[in-house]
C-alpha atoms as a PDB file:
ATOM      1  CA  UNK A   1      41.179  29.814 -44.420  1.00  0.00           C
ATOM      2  CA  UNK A   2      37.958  31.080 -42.384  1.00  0.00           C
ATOM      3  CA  UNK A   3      39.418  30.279 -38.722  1.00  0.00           C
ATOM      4  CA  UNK A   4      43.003  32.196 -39.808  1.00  0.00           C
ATOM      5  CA  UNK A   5      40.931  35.466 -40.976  1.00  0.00           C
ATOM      6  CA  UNK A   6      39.109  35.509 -37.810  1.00  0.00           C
ATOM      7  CA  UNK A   7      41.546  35.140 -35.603  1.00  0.00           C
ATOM      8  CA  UNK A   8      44.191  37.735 -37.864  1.00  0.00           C
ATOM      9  CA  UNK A   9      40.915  40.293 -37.863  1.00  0.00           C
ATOM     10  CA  UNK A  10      40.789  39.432 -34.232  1.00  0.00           C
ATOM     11  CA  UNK A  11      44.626  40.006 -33.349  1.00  0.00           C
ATOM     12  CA  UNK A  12      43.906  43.667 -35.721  1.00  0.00           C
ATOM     13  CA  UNK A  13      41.491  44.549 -32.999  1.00  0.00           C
ATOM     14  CA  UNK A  14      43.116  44.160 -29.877  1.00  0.00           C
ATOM     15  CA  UNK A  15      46.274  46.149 -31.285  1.00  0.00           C
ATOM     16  CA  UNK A  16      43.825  48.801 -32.302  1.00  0.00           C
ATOM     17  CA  UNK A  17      43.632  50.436 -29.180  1.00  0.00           C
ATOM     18  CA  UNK A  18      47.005  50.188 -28.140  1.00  0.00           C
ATOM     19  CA  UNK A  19      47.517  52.470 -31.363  1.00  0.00           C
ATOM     20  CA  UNK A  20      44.876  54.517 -29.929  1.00  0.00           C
ATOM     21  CA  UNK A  21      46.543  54.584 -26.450  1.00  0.00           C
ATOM     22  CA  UNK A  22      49.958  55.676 -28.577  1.00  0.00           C
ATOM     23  CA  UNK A  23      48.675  58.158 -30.963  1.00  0.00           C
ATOM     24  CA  UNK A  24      46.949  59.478 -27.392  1.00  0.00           C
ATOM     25  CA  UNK A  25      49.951  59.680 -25.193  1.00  0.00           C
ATOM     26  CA  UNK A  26      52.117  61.141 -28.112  1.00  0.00           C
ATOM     27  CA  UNK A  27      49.167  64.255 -28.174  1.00  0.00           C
ATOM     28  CA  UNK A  28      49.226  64.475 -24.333  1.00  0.00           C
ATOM     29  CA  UNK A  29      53.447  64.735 -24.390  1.00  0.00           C
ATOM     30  CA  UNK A  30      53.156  67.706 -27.142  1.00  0.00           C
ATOM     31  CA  UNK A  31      50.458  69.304 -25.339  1.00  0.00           C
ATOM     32  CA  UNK A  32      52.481  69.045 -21.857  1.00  0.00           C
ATOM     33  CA  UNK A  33      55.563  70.299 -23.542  1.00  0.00           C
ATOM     34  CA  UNK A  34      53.948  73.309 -24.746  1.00  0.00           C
ATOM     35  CA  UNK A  35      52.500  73.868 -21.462  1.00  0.00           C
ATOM     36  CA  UNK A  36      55.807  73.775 -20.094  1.00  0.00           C
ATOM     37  CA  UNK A  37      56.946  75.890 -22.946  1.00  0.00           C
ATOM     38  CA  UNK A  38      54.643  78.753 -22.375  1.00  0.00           C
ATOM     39  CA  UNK A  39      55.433  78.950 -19.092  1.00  0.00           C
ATOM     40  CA  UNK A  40      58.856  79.416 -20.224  1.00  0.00           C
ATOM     41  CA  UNK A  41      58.258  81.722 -22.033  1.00  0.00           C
ATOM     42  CA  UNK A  42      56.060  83.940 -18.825  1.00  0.00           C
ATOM     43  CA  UNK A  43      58.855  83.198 -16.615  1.00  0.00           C
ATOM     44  CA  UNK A  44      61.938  84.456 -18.950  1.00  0.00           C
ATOM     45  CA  UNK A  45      59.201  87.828 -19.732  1.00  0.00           C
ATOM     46  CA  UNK A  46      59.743  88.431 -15.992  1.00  0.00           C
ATOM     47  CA  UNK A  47      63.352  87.478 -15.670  1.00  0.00           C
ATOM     48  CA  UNK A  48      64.167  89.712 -18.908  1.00  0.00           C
ATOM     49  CA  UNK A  49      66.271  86.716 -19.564  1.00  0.00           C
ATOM     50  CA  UNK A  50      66.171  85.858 -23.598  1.00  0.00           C
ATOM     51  CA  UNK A  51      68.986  83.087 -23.091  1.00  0.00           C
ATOM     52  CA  UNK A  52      67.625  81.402 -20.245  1.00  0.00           C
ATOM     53  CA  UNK A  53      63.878  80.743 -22.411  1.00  0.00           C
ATOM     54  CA  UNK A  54      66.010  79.735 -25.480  1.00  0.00           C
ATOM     55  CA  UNK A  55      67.619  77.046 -23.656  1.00  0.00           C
ATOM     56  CA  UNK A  56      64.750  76.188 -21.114  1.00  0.00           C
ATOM     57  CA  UNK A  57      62.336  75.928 -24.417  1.00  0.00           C
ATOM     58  CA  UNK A  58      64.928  73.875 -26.071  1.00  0.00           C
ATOM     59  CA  UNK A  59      65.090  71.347 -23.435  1.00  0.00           C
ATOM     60  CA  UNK A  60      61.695  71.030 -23.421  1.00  0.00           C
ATOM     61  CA  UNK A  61      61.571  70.426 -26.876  1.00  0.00           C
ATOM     62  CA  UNK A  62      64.338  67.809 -27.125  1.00  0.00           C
ATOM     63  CA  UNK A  63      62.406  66.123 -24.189  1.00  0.00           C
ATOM     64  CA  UNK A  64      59.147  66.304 -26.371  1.00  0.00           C
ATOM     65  CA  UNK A  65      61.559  64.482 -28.888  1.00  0.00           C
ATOM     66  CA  UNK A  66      62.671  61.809 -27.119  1.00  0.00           C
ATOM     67  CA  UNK A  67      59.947  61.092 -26.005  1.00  0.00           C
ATOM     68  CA  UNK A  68      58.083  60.567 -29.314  1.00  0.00           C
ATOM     69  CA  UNK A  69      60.687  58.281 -30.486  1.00  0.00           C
ATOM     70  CA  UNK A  70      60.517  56.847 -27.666  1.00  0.00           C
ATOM     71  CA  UNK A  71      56.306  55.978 -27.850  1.00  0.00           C
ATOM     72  CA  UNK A  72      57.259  55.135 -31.331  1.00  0.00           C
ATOM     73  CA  UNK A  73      59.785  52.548 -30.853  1.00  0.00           C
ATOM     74  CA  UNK A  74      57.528  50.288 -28.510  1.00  0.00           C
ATOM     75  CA  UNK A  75      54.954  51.142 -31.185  1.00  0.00           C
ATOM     76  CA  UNK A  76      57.076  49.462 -33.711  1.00  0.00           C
ATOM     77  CA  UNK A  77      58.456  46.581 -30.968  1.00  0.00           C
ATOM     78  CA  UNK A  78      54.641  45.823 -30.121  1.00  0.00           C
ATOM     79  CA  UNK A  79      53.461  45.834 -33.516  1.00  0.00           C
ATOM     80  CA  UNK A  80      56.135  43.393 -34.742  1.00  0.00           C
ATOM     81  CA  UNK A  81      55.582  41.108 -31.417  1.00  0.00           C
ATOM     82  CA  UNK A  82      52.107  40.613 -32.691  1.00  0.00           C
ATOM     83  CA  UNK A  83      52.593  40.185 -36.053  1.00  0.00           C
ATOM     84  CA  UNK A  84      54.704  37.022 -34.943  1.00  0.00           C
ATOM     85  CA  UNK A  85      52.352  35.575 -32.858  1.00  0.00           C
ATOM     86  CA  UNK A  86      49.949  35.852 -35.686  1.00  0.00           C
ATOM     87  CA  UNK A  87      51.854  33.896 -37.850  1.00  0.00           C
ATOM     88  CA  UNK A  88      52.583  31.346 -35.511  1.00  0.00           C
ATOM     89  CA  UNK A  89      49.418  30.420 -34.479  1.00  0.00           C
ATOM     90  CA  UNK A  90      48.068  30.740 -38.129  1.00  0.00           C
ATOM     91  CA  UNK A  91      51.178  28.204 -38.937  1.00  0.00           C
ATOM     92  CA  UNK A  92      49.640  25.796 -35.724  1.00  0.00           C
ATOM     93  CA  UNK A  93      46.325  26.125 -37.039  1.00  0.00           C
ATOM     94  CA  UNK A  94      47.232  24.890 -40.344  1.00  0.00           C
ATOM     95  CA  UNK A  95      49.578  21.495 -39.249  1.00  0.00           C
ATOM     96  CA  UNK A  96      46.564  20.642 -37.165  1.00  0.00           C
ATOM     97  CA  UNK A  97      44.096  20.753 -39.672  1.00  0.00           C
ATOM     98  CA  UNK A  98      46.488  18.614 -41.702  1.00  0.00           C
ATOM     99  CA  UNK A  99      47.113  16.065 -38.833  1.00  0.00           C
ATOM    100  CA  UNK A 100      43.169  16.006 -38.709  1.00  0.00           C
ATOM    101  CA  UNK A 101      42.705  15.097 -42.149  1.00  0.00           C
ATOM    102  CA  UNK A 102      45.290  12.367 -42.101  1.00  0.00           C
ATOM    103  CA  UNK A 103      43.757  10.457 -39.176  1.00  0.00           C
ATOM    104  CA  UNK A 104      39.993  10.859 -40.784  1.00  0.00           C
ATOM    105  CA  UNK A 105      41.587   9.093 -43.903  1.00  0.00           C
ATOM    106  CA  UNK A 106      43.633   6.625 -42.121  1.00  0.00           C
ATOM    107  CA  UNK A 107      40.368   5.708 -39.670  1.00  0.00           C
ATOM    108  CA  UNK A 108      38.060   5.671 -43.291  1.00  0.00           C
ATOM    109  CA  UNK A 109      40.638   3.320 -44.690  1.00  0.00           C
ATOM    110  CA  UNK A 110      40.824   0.795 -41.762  1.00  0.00           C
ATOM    111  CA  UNK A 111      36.836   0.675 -41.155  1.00  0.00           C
ATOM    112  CA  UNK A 112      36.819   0.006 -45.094  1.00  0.00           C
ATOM    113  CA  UNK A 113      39.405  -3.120 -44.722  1.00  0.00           C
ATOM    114  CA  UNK A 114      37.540  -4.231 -41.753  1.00  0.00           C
ATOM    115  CA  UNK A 115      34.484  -4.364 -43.603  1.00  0.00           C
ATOM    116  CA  UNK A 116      36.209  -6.255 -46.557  1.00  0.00           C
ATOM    117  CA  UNK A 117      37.244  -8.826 -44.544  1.00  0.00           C
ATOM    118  CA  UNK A 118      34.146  -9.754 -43.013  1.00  0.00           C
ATOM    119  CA  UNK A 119      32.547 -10.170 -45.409  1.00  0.00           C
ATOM    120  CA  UNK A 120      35.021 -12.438 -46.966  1.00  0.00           C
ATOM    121  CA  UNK A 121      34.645 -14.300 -43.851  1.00  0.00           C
ATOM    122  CA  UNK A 122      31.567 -14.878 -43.909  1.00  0.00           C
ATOM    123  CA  UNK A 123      30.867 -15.917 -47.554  1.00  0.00           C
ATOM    124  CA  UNK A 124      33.830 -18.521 -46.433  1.00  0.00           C
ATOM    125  CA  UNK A 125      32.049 -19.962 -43.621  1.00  0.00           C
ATOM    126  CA  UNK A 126      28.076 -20.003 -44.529  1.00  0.00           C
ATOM    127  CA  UNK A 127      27.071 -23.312 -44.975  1.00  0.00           C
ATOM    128  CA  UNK A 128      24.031 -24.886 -46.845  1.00  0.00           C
ATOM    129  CA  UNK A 129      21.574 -25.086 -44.695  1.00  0.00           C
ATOM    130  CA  UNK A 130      20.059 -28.566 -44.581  1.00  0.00           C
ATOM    131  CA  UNK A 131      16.694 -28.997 -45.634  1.00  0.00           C
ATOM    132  CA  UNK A 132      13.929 -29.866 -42.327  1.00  0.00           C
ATOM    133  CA  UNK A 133      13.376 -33.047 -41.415  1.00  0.00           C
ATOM    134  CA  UNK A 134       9.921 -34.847 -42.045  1.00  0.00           C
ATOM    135  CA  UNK A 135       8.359 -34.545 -38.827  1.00  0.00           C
ATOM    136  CA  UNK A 136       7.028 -38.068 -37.539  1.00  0.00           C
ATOM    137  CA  UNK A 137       2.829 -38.728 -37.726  1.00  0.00           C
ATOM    138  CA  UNK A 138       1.669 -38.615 -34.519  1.00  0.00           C
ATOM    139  CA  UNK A 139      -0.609 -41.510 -33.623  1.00  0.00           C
ATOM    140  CA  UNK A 140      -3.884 -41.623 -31.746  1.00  0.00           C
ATOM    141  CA  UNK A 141      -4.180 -41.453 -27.820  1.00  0.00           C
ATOM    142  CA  UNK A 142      -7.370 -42.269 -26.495  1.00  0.00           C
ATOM    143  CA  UNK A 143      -9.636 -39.974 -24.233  1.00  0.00           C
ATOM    144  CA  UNK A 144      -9.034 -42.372 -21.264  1.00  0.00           C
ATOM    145  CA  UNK A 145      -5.658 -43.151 -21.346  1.00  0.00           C
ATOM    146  CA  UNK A 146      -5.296 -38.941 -21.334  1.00  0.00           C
ATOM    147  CA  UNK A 147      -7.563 -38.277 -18.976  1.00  0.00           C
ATOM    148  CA  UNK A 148      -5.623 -40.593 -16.643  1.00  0.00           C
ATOM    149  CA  UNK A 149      -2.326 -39.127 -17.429  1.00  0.00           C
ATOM    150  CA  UNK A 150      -3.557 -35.675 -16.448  1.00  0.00           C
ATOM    151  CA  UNK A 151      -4.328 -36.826 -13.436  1.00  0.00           C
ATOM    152  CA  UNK A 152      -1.510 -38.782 -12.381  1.00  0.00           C
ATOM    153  CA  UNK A 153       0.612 -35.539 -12.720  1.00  0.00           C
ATOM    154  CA  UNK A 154      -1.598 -33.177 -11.411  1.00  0.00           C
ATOM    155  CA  UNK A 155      -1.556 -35.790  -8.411  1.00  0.00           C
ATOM    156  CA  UNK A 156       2.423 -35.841  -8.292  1.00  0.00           C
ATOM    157  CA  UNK A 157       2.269 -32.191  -8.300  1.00  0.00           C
ATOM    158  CA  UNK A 158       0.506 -31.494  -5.314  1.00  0.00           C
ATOM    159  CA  UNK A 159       2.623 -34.185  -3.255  1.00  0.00           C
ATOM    160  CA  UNK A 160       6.084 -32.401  -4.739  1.00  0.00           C
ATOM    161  CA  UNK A 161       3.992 -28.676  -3.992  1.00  0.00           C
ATOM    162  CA  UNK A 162       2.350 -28.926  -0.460  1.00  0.00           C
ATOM    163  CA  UNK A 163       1.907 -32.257   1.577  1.00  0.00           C
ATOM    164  CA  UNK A 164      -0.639 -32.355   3.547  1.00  0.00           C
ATOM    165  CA  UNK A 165       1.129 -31.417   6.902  1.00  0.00           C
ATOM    166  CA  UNK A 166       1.767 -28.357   5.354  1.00  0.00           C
ATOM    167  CA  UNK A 167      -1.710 -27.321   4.101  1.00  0.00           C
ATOM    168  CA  UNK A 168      -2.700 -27.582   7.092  1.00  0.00           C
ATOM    169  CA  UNK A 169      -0.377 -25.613   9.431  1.00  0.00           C
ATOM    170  CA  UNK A 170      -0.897 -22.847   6.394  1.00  0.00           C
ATOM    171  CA  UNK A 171      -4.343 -22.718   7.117  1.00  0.00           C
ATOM    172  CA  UNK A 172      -4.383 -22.733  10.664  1.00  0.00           C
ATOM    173  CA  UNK A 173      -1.724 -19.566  10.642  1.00  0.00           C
ATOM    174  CA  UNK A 174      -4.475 -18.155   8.143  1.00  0.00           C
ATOM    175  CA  UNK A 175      -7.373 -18.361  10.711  1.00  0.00           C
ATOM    176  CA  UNK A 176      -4.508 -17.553  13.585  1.00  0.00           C
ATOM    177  CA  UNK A 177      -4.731 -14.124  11.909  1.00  0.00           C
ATOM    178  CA  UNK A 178      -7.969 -14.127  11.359  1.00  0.00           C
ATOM    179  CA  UNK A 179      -8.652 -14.274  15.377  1.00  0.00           C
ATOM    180  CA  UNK A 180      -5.608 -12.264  16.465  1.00  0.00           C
ATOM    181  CA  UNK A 181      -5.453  -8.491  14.950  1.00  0.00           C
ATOM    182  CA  UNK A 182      -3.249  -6.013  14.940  1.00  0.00           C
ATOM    183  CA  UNK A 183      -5.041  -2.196  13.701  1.00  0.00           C
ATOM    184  CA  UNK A 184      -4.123   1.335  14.502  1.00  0.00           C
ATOM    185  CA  UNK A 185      -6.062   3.553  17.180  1.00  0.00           C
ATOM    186  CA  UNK A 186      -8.146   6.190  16.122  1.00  0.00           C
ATOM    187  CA  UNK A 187      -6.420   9.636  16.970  1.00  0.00           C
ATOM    188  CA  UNK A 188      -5.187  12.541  15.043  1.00  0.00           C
ATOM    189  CA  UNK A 189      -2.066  10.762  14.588  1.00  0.00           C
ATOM    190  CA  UNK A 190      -3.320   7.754  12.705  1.00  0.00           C
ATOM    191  CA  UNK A 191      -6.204   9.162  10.244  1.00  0.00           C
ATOM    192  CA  UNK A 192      -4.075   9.485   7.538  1.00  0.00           C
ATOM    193  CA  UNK A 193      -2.562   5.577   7.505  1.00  0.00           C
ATOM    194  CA  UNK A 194      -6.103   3.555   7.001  1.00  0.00           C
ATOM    195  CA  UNK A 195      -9.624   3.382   6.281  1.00  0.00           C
ATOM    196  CA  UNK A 196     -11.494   4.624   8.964  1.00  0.00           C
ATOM    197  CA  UNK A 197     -13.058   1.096   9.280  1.00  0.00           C
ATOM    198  CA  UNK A 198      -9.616  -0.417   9.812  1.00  0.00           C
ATOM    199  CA  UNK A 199      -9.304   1.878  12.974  1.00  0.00           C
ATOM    200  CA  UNK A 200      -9.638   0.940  16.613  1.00  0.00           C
ATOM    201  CA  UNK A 201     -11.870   3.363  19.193  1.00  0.00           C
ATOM    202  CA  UNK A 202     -10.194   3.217  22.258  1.00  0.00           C
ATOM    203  CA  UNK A 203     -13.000   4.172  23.936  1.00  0.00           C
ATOM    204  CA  UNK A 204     -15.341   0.872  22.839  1.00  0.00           C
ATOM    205  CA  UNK A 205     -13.078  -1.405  23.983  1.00  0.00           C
ATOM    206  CA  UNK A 206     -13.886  -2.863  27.635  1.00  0.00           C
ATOM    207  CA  UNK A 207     -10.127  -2.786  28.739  1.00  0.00           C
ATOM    208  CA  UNK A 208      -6.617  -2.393  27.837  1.00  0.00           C
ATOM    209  CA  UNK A 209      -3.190  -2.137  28.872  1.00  0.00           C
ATOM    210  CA  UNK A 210      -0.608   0.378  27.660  1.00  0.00           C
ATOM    211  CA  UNK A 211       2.722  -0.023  26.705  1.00  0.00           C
ATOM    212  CA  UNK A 212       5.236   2.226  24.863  1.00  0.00           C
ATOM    213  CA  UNK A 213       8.076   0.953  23.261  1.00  0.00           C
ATOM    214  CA  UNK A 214      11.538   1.472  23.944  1.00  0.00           C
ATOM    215  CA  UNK A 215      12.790   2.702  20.903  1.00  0.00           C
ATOM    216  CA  UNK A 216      10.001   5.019  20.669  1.00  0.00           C
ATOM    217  CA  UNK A 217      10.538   6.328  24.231  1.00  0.00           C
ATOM    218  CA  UNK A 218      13.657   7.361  23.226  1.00  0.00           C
ATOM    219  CA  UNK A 219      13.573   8.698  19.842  1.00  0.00           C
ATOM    220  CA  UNK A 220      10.117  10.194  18.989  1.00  0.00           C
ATOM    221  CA  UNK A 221       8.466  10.821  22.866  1.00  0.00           C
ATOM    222  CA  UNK A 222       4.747  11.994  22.295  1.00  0.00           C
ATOM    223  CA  UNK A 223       4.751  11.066  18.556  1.00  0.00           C
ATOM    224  CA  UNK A 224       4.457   7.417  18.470  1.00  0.00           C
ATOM    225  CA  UNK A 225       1.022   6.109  17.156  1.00  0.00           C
ATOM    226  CA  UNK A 226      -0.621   3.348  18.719  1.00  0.00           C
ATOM    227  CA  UNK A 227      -1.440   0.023  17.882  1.00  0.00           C
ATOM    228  CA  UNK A 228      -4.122  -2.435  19.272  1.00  0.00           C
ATOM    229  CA  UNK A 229      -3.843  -5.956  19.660  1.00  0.00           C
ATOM    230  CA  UNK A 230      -7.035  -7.927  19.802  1.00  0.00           C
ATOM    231  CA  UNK A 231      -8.033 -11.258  20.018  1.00  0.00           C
ATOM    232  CA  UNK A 232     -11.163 -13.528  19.564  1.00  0.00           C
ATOM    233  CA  UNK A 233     -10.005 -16.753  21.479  1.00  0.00           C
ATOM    234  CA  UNK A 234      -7.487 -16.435  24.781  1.00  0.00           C
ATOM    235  CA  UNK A 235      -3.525 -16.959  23.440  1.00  0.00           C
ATOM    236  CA  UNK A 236      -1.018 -17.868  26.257  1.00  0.00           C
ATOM    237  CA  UNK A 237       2.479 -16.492  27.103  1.00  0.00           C
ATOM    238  CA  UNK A 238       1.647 -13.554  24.693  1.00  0.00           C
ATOM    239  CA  UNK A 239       5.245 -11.665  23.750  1.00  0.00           C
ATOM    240  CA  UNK A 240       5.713  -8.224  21.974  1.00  0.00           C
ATOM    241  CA  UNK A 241       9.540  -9.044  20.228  1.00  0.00           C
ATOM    242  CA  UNK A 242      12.269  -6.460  18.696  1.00  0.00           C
ATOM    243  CA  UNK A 243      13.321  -8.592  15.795  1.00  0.00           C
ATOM    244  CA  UNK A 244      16.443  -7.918  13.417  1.00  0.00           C
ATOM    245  CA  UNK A 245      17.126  -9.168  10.528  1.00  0.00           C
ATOM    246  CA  UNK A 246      20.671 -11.372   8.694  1.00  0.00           C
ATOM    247  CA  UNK A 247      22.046 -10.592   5.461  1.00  0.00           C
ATOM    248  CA  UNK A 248      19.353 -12.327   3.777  1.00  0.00           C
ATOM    249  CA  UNK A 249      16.585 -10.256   5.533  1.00  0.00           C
ATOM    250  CA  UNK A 250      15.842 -13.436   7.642  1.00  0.00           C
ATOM    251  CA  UNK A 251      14.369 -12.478  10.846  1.00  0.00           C
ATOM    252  CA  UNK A 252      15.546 -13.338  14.453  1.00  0.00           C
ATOM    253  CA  UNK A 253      14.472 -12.514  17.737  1.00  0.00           C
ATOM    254  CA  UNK A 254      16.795  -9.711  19.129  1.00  0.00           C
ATOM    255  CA  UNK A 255      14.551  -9.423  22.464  1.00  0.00           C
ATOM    256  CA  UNK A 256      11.236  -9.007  24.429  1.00  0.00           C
ATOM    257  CA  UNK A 257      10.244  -6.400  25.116  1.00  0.00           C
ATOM    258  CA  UNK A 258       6.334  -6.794  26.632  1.00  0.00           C
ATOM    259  CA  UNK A 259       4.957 -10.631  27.780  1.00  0.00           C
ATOM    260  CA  UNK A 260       1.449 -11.328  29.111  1.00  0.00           C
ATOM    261  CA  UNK A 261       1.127 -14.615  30.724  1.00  0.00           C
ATOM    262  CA  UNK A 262      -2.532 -14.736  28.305  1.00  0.00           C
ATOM    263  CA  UNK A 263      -4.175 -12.321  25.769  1.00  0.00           C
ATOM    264  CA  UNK A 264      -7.924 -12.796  26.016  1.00  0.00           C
ATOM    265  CA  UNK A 265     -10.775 -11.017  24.289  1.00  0.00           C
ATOM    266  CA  UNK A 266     -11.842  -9.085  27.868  1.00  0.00           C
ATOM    267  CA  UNK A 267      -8.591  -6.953  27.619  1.00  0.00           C
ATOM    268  CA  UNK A 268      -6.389  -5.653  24.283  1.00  0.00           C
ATOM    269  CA  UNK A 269      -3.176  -4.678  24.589  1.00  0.00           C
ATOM    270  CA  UNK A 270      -1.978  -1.013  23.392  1.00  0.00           C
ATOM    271  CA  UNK A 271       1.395  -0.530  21.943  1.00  0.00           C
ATOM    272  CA  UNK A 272       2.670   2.984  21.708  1.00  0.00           C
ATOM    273  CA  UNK A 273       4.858   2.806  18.625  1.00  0.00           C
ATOM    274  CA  UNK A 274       6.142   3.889  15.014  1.00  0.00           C
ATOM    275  CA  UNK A 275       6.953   2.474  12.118  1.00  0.00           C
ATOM    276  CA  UNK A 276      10.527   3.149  11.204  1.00  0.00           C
ATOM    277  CA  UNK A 277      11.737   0.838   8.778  1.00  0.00           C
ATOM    278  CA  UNK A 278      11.567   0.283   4.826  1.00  0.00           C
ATOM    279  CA  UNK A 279      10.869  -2.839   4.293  1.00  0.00           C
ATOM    280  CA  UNK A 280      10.827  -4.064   7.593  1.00  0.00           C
ATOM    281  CA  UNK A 281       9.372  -2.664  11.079  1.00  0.00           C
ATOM    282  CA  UNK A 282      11.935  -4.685  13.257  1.00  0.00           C
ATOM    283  CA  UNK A 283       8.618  -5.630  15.496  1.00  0.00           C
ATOM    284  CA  UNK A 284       6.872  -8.678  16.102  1.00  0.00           C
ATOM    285  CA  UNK A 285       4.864 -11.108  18.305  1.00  0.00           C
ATOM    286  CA  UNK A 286       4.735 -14.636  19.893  1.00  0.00           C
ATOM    287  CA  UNK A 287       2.445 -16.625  21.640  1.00  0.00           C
ATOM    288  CA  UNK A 288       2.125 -20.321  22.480  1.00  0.00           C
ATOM    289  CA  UNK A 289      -0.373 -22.778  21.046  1.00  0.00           C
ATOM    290  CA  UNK A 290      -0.948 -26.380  21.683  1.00  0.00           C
ATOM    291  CA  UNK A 291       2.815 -26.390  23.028  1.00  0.00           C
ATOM    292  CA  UNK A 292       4.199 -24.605  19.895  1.00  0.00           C
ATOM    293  CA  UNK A 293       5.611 -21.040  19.793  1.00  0.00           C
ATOM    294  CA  UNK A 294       4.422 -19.484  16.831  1.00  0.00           C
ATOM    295  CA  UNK A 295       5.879 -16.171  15.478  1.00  0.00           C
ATOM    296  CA  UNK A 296       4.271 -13.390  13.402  1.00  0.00           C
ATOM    297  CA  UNK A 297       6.051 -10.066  11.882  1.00  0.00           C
ATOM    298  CA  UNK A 298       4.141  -7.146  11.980  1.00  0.00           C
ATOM    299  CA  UNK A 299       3.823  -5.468   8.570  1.00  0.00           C
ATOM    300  CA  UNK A 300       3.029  -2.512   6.979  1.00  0.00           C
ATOM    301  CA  UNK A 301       0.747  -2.186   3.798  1.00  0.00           C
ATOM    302  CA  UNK A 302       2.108   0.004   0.620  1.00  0.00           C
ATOM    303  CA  UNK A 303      -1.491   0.255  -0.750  1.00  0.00           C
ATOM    304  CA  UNK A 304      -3.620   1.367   2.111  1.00  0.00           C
ATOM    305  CA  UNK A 305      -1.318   1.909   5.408  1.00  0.00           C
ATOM    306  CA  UNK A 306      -3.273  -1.182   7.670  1.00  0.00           C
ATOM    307  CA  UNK A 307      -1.365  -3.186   9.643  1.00  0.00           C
ATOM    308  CA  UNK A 308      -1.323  -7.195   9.380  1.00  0.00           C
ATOM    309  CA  UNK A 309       0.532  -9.922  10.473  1.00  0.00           C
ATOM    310  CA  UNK A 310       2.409 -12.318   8.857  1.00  0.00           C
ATOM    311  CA  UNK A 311       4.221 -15.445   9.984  1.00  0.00           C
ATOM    312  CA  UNK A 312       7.566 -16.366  10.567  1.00  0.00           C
ATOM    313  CA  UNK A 313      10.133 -18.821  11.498  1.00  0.00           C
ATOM    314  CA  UNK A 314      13.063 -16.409  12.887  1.00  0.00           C
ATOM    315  CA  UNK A 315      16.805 -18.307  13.040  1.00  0.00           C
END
């Protein structure tokens, strides 16, 4: 099999250089030995001494002896060590392989009965279909009596849509927002959030009072931008509101945080602030009209950066 050459070849190699490393040490030993016994032999020249070299040289060489064998032996023990765990793992490889093929047959087998059976099943359970039904001649309606139909609904639409309470207090929050605007000042700060004709110049307007906002105070200091409300017709009991928000993202007033007793068109109020939320800015404002509070969230565009309002009816 191709994996059991590779890994015998690959079991050949890594024994390779312990026979190396063998061969090698055996070659150092002899050449050690006959270090030692030439300097036998120098020392029994100057001792005159032909009995002590014999037996110092023959010491050394039954030392170089043993120790061979000895090299030789875990050669051999090695060798043999390896050889087994070749065979094993060429014996695992082989019952795996086996086990493999079983389960591919056994899964081809059950996928094959599976298919079998449905589509027994469903030869045994398609029905005839029954043929379509003549569909019934349609008779003549008259212009008129359509005409008056269409009308009728379209009628009962609008009543079910918007009464006309309700079109009206829409379009009086649209011209609400029409008077009352909310726009950025013109500063370094700001020229990157709107059109330059959506910007407010400080420095046209007649009057103004400041205010910075808490939150912004605290977090951000000097960075907050600021925003300009303005106003065509004089609002009463004007309130700048911290809003939050339920589960639902339905608004409520959390607190205020500025009141004017009137916003008129003489004098804007300036809001040092920044926009912090995602979805929401968690800022709003009030003001009463005709004896109704009416509430407006201030809002952030996605497509151009301007500000707008947009009303509410917090919890």
């Amino acid at each position: 099999m191709p994996m059991s050459s590779i890994i015998s070849s690959l079991f050949e190699l890594l024994l390779l250089p312990f026979r190396l490393l063998f061969s090698l040490l055996s070659l150092i030993f002899s050449l050690i030995f006959g270090a030692f016994g030439i300097v036998g032999s120098i020392i029994s020249f100057f001792c005159h001494s032909q009995h002590s070299f014999d037996a110092l040289f023959a010491h050394l060489c039954a030392l170089a002896v043993a120790s061979t064998e000895e090299i030789a032996t875990r050669g051999t023990i090695w060798h043999d060590k390896a050889s087994i765990v070749i065979e094993r793992s060429l014996h695992r490889e082989s019952t795996y392989t086996e086990r493999v093929i079983s389960m591919k047959k056994k899964t081809i087998l059950v996928i094959a009965l599976l298919c079998l059976i449905s589509l027994v099943f469903a030869a045994c359970t398609e029905a005839p279909s029954a043929p379509p039904a003549p569909s019934p001649e349609l008779e003549p309606v008259e212009a008129a009596s359509l005409e008056e139909t269409e009308e009728a609904e379209y009628a009962d639409s609008e009543e079910c849509l918007l009464p006309d309470a309700a079109l009206q207090e829409f379009d009086r929050a649209e011209e609400l927002m029409n008077h009352i605007q909310v726009r950025f000042a013109a500063d370094e700060t700001t020229q990157y959030f709107a059109e330059a004709n959506e910007l407010v110049d400080l420095d046209m307007l007649a009057a103004y009072r400041t205010f910075t906002d808490p939150d912004t105070a605290l977090l951000y200091e000097q960075a907050g931008q600021r925003i300009v409300f303005t106003t065509d017709i004089p609002v009463s009991d004007f309130q700048f509101l911290a809003l939050g928000y339920d589960d639902d993202f339905s608004p409520f007033v959390e607190g205020v945080l500025y009141s004017l007793d009137e916003l008129t068109p003489e004098e804007a109020l300036v809001v040092v602030w920044i926009h912090t939320g995602c979805f929401t800015s968690g800022r709003g404002i009030s003001f009463v009209e005709d004896d109704v509070t009416r509430y407006f969230e201030i809002m952030l565009s996605n497509m151009d950066g301007r500000l707008f309002l947009t009303e509410i009816e917090p919890q």
